[in-house]
Protein backbone atom coordinates (compact mmCIF):
# COMPACT_ATOMS: atom_id res chain seq x y z
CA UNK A 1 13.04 -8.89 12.62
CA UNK A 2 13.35 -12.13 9.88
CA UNK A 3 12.17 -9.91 7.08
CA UNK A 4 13.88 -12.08 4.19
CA UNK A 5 11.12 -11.61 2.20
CA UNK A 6 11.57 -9.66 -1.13
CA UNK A 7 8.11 -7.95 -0.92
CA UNK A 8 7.34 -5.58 -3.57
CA UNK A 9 5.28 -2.85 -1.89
CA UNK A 10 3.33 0.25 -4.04
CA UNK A 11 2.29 3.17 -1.70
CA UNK A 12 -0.33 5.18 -3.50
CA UNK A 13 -0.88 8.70 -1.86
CA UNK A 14 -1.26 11.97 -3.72
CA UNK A 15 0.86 13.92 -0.76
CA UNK A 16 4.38 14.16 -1.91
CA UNK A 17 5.48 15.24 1.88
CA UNK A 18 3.35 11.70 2.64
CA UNK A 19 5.51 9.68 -0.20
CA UNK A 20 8.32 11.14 1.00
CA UNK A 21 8.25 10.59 4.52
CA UNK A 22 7.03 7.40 4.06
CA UNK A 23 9.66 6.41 1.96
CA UNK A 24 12.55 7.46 4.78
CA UNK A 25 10.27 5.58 7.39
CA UNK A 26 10.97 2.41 5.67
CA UNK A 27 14.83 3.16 4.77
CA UNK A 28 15.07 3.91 9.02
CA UNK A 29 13.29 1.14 9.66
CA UNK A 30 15.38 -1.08 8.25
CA UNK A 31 13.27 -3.27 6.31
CA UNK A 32 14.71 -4.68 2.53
CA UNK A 33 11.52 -4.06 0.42
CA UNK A 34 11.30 -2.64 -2.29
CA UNK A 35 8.90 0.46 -1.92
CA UNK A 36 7.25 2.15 -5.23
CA UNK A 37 4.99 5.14 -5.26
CA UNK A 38 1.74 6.45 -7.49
CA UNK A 39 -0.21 9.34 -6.69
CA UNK A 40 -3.69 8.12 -6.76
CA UNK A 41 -6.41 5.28 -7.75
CA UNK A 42 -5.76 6.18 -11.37
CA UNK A 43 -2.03 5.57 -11.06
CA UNK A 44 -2.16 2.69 -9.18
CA UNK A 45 -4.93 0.94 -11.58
CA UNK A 46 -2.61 1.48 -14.08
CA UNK A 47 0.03 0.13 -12.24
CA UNK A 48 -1.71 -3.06 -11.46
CA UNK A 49 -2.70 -3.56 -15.11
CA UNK A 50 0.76 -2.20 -16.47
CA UNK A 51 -0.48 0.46 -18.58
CA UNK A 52 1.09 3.47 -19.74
CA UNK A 53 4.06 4.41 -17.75
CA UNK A 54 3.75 1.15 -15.77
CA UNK A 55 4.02 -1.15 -19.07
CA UNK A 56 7.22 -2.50 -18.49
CA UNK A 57 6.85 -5.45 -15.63
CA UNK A 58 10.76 -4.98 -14.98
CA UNK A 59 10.36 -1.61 -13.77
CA UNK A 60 6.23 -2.00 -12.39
CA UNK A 61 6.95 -5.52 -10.82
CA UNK A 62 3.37 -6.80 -9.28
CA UNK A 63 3.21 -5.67 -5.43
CA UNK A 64 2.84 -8.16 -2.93
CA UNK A 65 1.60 -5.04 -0.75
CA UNK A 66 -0.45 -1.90 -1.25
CA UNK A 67 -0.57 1.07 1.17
CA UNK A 68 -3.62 2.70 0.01
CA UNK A 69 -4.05 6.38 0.96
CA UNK A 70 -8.64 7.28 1.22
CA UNK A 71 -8.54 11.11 0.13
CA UNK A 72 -7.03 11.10 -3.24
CA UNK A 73 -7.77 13.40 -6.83
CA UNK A 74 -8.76 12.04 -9.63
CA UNK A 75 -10.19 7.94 -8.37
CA UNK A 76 -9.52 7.87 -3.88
CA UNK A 77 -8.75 4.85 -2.65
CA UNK A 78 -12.26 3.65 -1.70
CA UNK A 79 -12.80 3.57 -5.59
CA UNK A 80 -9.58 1.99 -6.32
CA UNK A 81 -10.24 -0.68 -3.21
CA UNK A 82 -13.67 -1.19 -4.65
CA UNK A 83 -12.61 -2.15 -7.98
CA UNK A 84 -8.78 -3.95 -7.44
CA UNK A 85 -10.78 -6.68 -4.89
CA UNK A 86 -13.49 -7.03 -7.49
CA UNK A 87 -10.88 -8.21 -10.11
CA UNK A 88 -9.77 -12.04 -10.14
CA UNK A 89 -6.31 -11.06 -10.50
CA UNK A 90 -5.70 -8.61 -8.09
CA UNK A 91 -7.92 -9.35 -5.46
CA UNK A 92 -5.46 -11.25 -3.86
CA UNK A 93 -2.93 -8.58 -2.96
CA UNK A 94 -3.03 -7.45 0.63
CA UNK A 95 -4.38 -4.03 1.15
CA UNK A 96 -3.87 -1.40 4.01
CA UNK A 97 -5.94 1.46 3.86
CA UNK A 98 -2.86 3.79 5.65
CA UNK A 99 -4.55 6.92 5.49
CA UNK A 100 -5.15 10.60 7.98
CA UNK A 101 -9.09 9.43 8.10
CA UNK A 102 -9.77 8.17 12.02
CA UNK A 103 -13.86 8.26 10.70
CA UNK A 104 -15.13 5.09 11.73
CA UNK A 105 -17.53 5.38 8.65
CA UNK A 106 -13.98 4.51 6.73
CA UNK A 107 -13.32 1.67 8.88
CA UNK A 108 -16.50 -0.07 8.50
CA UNK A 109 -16.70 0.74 4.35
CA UNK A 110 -13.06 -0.30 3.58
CA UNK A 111 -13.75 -3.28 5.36
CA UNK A 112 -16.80 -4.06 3.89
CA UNK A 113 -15.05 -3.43 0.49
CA UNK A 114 -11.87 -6.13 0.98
CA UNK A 115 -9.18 -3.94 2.98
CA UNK A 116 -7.00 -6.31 4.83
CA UNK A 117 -6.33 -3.25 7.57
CA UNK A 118 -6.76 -0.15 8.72
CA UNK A 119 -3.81 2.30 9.84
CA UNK A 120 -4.70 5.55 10.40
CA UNK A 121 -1.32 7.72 9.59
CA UNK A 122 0.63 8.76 12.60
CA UNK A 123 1.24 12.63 13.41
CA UNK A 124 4.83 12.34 13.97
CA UNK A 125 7.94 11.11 12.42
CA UNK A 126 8.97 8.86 14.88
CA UNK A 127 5.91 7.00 15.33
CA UNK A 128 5.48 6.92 11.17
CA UNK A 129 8.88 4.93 11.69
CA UNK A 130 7.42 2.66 14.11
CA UNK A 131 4.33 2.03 12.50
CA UNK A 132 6.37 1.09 9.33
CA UNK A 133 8.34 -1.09 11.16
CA UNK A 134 5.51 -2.84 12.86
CA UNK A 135 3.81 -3.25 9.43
CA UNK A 136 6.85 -5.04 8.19
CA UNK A 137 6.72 -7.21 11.61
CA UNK A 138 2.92 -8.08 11.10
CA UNK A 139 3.28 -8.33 6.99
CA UNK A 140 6.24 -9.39 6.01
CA UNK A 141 7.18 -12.07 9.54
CA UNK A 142 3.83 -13.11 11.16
CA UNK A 143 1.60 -13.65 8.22
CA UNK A 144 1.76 -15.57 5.28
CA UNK A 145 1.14 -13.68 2.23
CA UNK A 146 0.84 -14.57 -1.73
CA UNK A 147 3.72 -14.57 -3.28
CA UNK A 148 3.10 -12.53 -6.58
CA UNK A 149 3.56 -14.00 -9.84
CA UNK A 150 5.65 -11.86 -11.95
């Protein structure tokens, strides 16, 4: 893997066993982005538009990825997809919908509402670890993504 790219990536998911297994899956997988977590569409709005907690742009620094879990409290990630790709400025961030949901009624609506992809999550450790690591391949060395301005 070429990986050279200093990606910021933000993982919103309300699961904290999710977050946290996620978070070891790309440490074993070996890729150098930097991964940073919210715990729902509110969070991550907030994120995006560096309010509250996320003021500070040398702590929030603009993601060049999103990992958007569906089935969240408080706004789930349809909402959030819905209104991030209806906004001028963040439209352009990549999103994967990375989520349990294998409802082909997801598919077709994240789709249809600017998701870049659809993962559903694997059951198992291992294969969480080689998802990661194949989302790094595809994201990070095959495609060419914006590179966020600060």
């Amino acid at each position: 893997m070429k990986n050279d790219k200093q990606i910021i990536v933000v993982v919103a998911d309300d699961d904290e066993d999710d977050r946290l297994m996620t978070k070891e899956a790309f440490e074993e997988s070996g890729l150098p982005n930097k991964v940073l977590f919210v715990k729902d569409g509110v969070d991550l709005m907030d994120y995006l538009h560096r309010r509250g907690q996320y003021a500070n742009p040398e702590t929030s620094p603009r993601p060049g990825l999103i990992l958007l879990d569906l089935n969240m409290p408080r706004m789930d990630g349809r909402e959030a997809l819905k209104i991030l790709k209806s906004d001028d400025e963040l439209k352009s961030i990549p999103v994967t919908v990375f989520t349990t949901s294998k409802a082909q009624e997801d598919v077709v609506k994240t789709y249809g509402l600017g998701s870049n992809c659809f993962i559903t999550k694997p059951v198992t450790y291992s294969e969480l670890v080689n998802t990661i690591r194949q989302l790094g391949t595809f994201w990070f060395d095959l495609v060419e993504i914006p590179i966020p301005k600060p």
